[in-house]
Protein backbone atom coordinates (compact mmCIF):
# COMPACT_ATOMS: atom_id res chain seq x y z
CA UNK A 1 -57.07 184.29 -69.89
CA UNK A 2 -58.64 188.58 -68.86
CA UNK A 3 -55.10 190.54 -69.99
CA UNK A 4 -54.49 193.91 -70.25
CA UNK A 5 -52.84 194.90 -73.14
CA UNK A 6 -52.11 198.20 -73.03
CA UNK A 7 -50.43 200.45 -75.90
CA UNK A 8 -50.60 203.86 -76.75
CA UNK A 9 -51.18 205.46 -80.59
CA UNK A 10 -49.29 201.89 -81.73
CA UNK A 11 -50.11 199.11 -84.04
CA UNK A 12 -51.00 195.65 -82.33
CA UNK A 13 -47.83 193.65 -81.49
CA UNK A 14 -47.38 191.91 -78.03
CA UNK A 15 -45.35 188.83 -77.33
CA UNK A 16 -47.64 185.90 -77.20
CA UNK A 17 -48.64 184.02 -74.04
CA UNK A 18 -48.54 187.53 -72.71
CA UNK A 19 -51.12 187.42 -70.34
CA UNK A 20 -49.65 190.11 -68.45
CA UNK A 21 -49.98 193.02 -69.92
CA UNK A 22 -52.89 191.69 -72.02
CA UNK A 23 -54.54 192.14 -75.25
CA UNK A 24 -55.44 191.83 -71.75
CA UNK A 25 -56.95 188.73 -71.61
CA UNK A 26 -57.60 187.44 -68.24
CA UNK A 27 -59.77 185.22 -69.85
CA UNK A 28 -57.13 182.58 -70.50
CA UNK A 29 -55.48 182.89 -67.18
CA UNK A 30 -56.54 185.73 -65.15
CA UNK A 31 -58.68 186.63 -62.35
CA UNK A 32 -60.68 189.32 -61.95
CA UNK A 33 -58.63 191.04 -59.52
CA UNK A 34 -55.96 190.78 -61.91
CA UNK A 35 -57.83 192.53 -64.56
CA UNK A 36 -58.01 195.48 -62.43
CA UNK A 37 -54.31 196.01 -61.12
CA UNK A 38 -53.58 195.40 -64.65
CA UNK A 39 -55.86 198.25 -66.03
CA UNK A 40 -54.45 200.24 -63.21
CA UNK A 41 -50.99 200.06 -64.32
CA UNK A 42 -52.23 200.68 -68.17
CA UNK A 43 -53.83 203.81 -66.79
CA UNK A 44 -50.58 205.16 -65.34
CA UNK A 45 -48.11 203.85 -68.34
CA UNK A 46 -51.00 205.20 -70.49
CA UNK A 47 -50.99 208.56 -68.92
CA UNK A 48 -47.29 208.96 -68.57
CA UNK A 49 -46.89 209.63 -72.34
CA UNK A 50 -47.39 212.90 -74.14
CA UNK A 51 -50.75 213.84 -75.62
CA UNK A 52 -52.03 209.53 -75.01
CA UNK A 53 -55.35 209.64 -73.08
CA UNK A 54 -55.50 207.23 -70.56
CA UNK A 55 -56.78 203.37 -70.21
CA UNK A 56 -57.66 202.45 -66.81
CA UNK A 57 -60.30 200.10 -67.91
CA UNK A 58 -61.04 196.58 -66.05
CA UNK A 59 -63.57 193.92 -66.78
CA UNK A 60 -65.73 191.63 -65.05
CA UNK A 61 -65.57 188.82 -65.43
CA UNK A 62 -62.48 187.81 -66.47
CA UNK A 63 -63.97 185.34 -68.97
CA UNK A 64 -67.11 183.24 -69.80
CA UNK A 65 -67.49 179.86 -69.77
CA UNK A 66 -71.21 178.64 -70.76
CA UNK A 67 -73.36 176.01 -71.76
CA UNK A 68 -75.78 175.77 -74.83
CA UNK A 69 -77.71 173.98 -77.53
CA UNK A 70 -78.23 174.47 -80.84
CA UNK A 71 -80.91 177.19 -81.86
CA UNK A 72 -81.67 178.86 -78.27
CA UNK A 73 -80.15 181.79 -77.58
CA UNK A 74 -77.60 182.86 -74.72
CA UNK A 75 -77.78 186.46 -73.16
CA UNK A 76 -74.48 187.32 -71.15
CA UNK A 77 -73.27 190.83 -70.01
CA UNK A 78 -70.16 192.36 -68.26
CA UNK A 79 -69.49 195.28 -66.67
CA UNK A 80 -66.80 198.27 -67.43
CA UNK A 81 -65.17 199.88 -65.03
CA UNK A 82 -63.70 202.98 -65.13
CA UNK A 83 -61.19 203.48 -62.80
CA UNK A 84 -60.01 206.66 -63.60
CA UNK A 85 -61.10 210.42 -63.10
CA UNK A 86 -62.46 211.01 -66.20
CA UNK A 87 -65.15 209.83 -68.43
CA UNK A 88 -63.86 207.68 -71.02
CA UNK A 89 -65.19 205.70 -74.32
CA UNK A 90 -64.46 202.05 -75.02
CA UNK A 91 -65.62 200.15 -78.23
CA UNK A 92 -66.18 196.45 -78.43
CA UNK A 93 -66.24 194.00 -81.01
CA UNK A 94 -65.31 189.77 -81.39
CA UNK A 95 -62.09 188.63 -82.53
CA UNK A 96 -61.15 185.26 -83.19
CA UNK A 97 -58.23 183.57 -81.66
CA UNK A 98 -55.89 181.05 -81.39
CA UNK A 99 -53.37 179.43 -78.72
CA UNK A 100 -50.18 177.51 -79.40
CA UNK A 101 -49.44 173.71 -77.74
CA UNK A 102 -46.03 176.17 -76.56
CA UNK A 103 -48.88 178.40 -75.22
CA UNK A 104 -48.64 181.64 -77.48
CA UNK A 105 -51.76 183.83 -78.36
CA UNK A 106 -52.84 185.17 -81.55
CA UNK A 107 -55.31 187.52 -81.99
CA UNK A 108 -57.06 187.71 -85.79
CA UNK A 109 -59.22 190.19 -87.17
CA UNK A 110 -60.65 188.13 -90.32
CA UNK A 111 -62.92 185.80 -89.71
CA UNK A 112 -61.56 182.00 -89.74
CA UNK A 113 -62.94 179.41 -90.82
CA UNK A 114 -65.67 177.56 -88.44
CA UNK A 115 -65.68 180.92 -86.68
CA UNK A 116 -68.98 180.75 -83.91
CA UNK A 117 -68.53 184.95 -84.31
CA UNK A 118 -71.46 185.40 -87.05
CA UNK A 119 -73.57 183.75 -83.68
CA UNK A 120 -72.97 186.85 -81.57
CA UNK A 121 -74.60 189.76 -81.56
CA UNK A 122 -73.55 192.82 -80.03
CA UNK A 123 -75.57 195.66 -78.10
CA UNK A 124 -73.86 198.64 -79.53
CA UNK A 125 -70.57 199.34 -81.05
CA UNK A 126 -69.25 202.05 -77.82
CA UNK A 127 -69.96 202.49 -74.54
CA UNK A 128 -69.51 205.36 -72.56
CA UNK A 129 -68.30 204.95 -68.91
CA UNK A 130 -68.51 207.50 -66.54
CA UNK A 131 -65.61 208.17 -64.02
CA UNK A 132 -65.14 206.05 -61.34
CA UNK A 133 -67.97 204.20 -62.45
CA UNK A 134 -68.95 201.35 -64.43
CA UNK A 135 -71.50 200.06 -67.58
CA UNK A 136 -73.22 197.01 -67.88
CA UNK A 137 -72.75 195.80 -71.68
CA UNK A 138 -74.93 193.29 -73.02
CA UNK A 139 -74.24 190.31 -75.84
CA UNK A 140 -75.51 187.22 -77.36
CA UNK A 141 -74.83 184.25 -78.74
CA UNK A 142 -77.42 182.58 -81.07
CA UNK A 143 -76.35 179.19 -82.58
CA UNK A 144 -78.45 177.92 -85.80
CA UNK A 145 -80.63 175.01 -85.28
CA UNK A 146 -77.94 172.81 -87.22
CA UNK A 147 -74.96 173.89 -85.10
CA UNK A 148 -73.26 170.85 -84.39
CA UNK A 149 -71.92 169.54 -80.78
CA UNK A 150 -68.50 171.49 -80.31
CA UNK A 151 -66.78 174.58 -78.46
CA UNK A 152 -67.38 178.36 -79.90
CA UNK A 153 -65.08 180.45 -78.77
CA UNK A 154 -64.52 184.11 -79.31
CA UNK A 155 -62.65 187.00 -77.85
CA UNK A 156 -64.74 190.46 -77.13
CA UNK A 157 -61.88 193.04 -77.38
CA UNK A 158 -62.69 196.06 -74.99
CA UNK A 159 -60.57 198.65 -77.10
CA UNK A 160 -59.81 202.70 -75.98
CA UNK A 161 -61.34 205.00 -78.90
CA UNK A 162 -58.89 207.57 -80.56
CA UNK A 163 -60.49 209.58 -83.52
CA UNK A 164 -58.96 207.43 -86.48
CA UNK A 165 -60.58 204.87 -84.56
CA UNK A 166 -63.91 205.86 -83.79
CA UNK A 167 -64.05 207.26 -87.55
CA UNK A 168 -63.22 203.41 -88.88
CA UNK A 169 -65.58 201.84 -86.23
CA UNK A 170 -68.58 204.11 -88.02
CA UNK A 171 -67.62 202.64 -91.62
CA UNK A 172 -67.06 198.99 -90.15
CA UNK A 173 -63.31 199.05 -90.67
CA UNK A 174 -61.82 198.37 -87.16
CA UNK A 175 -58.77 196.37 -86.93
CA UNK A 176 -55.86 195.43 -84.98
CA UNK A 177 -53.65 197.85 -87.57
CA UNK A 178 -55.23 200.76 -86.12
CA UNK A 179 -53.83 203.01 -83.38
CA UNK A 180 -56.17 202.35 -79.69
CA UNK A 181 -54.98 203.52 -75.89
CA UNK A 182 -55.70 200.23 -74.87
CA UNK A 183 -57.34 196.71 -75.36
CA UNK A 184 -58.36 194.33 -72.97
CA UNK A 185 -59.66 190.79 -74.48
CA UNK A 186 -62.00 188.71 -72.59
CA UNK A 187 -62.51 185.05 -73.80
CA UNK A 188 -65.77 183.46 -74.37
CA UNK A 189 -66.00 179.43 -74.18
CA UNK A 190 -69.36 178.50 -75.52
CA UNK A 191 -69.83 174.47 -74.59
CA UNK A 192 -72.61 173.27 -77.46
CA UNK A 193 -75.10 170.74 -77.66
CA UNK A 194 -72.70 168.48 -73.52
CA UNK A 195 -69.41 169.44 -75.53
CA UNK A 196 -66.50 168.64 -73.39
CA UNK A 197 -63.05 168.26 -72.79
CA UNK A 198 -61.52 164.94 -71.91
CA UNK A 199 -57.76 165.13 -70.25
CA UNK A 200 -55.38 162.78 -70.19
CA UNK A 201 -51.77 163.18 -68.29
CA UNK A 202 -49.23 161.26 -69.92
CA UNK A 203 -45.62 162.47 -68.95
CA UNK A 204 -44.13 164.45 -66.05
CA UNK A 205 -40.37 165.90 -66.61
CA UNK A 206 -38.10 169.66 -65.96
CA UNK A 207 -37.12 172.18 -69.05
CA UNK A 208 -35.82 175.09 -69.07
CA UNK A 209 -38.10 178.30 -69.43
CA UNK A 210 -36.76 181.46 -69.44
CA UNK A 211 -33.34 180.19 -68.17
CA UNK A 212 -34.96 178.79 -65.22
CA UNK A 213 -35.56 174.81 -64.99
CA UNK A 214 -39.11 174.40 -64.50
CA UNK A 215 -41.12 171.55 -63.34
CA UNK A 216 -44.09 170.37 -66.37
CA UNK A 217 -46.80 167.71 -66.95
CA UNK A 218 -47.72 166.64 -70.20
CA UNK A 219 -51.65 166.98 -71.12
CA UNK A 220 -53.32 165.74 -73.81
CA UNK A 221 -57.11 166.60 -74.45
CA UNK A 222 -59.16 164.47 -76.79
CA UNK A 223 -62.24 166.15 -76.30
CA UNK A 224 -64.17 168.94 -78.17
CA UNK A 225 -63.78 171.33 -75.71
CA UNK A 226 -60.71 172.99 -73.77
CA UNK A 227 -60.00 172.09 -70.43
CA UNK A 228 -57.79 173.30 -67.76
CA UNK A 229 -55.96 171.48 -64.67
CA UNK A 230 -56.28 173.30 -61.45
CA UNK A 231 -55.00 171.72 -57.51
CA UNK A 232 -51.79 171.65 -56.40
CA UNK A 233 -48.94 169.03 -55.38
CA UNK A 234 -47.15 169.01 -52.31
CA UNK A 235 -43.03 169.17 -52.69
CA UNK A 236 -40.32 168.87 -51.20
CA UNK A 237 -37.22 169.88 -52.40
CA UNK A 238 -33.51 168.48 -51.99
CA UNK A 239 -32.62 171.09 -49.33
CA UNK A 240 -35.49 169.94 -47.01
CA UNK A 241 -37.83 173.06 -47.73
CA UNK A 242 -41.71 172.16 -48.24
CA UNK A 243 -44.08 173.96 -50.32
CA UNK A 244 -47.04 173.34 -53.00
CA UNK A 245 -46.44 173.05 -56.95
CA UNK A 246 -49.69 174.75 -59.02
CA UNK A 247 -50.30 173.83 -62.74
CA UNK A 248 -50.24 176.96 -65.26
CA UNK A 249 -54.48 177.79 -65.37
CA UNK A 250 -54.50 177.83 -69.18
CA UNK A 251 -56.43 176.22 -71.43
CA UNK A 252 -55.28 172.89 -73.17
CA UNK A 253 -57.17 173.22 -76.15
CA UNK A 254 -59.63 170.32 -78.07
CA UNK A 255 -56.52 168.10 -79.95
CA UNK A 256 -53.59 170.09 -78.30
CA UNK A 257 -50.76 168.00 -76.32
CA UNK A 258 -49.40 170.74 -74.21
CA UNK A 259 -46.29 170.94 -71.54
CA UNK A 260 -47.90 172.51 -68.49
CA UNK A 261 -45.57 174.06 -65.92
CA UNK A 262 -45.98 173.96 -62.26
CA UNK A 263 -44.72 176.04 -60.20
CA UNK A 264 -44.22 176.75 -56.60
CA UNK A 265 -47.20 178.67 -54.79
CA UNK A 266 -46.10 181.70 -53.40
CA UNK A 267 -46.05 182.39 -49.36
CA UNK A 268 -47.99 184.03 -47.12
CA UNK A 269 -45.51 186.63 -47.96
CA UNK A 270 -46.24 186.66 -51.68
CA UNK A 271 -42.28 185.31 -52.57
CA UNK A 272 -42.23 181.96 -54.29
CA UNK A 273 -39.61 179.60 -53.42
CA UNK A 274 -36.48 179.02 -55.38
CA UNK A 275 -36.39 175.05 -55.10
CA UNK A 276 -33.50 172.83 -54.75
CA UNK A 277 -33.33 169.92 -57.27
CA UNK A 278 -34.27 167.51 -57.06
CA UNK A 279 -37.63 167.54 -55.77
CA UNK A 280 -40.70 165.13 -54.99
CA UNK A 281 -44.09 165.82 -55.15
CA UNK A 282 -47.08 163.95 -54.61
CA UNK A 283 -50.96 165.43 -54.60
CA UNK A 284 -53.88 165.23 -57.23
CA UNK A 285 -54.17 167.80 -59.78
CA UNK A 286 -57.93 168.22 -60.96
CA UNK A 287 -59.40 169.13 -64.30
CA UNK A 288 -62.93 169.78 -65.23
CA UNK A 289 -64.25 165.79 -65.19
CA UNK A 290 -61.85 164.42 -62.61
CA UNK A 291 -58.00 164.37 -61.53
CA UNK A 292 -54.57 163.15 -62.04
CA UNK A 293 -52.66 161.57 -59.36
CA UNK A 294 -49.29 162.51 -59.26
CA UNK A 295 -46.46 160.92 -57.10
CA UNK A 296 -43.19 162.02 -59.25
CA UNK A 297 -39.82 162.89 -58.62
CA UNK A 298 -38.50 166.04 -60.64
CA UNK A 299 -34.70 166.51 -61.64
């Protein structure tokens, strides 16, 4: 999950599991090409309201997943890009987060406890990025000899400077209360010392979401790291119609149990289908360590 979160002279407040506008955080589900039609979209809600400069910020990569041991030090960077026609300035900093078995976010400013974010060290508090252009910003993450085997994880929050901000950046006092043009979060997985996750698939069923019944697989992970399922399933539906079933690409989290949905893949003209229930579907859907067979019917 990177998402854009976009929001102009306003405290912090967006609907968790957003990753669509993000705290932008393409890091838990997003690609990078996502990151940038969602930054493009901040720029023009951004611009459309009086005296708000605008965000048109995306991020590569989307989000980090690495590898390392206790008491060696990771460098990482990413790159800013500034999509608009204007220089802009972005600060950075870590957050800590957290997400939900229903799959909402939180974002927290304080540092929580067993927090990896003392390990991370920070090039420089804001970057300038030119227009049309893009900076390179450096970071790393130092774990202490006696870290033990586990999962850090972090956000870096890529946040549009307004004076009241910059001023509170300079005295250390930046928080999600404070009024930014934009934020994009981009999560950091940090696997220490062979952590991993270690899936197990339990349960298939339908619930409603949203007022729409949706197809979902039950995950458990009894690892110490997150994993994620990925594949697809081929369906077919009670009217006849084929079409593949994708998992939801977000992270099941070291102790969560969490209902994934699937849902149909869209065409070659973008539209998903609207199934007819019931359906079957059969296929493997794959995680980080191997895969689930899966020959279900869904009502």
């Amino acid at each position: 999950m990177t998402r854009l979160l976009f929001r102009t002279r306003l405290p912090f407040a967006l609907a968790a599991g957003a990753p669509a506008p993000r705290f932008a955080t393409p890091g838990l589900m997003g690609a990078p090409i996502a990151a940038l039609i969602a930054a493009l979209v901040a720029g023009l809600f951004a611009s459309s309201v009086a005296q708000a400069a605008p965000f048109e910020i995306a991020i590569m990569p989307s989000r980090f997943e690495l590898s390392a041991k206790s008491g060696a030090r990771l460098g990482q960077s990413l790159d800013i890009h500034n999509v608009g026609l204007a220089p802009t300035e972005v600060s950075v900093r870590t957050l800590d987060w957290g997400y939900s078995p229903e799959g909402e976010i939180s974002y927290l400013d304080a540092l929580q406890p067993g927090s990896c974010r003392p390990w991370v060290l920070l090039e420089r508090k804001t970057v300038k990025v030119p227009a049309r252009g893009k900076t390179s910003f450096r970071f790393q993450i130092e774990p202490p000899a006696d870290a033990p085997r586990g999962e850090c994880r972090f956000m870096l929050a890529i946040e549009g400077v307004e004076p009241a901000y910059r001023a509170a950046i300079g005295q250390g006092g930046a928080s999600l209360s404070l009024p930014v043009t934009g934020r994009i979060a981009v999560a950091v997985y940090v696997l220490l010392n062979g952590a991993e996750p270690k899936l197990t698939l339990s349960q298939v069923g339908t619930r409603d979401v949203r007022g729409q019944r949706t197809p979902y697989v039950t995950v458990s992970n009894t690892g110490d790291a997150h994993g994620r399922l990925d594949g697809s399933l081929d369906a077919t539906d009670a009217a006849g119609a084929r079409f593949e079933m994708v998992p939801e690409g977000t992270p099941v989290l070291p102790g969560q149990t969490r209902l994934i949905p699937l849902s149909p893949k869209a065409a070659s003209d973008g539209k998903a289908p609207a199934p007819v229930y019931p359906l079957k579907a059969a296929g493997t859907l794959d995680w980080e360590k191997g895969g689930f067979k899966v020959n279900a019917e869904f009502r």
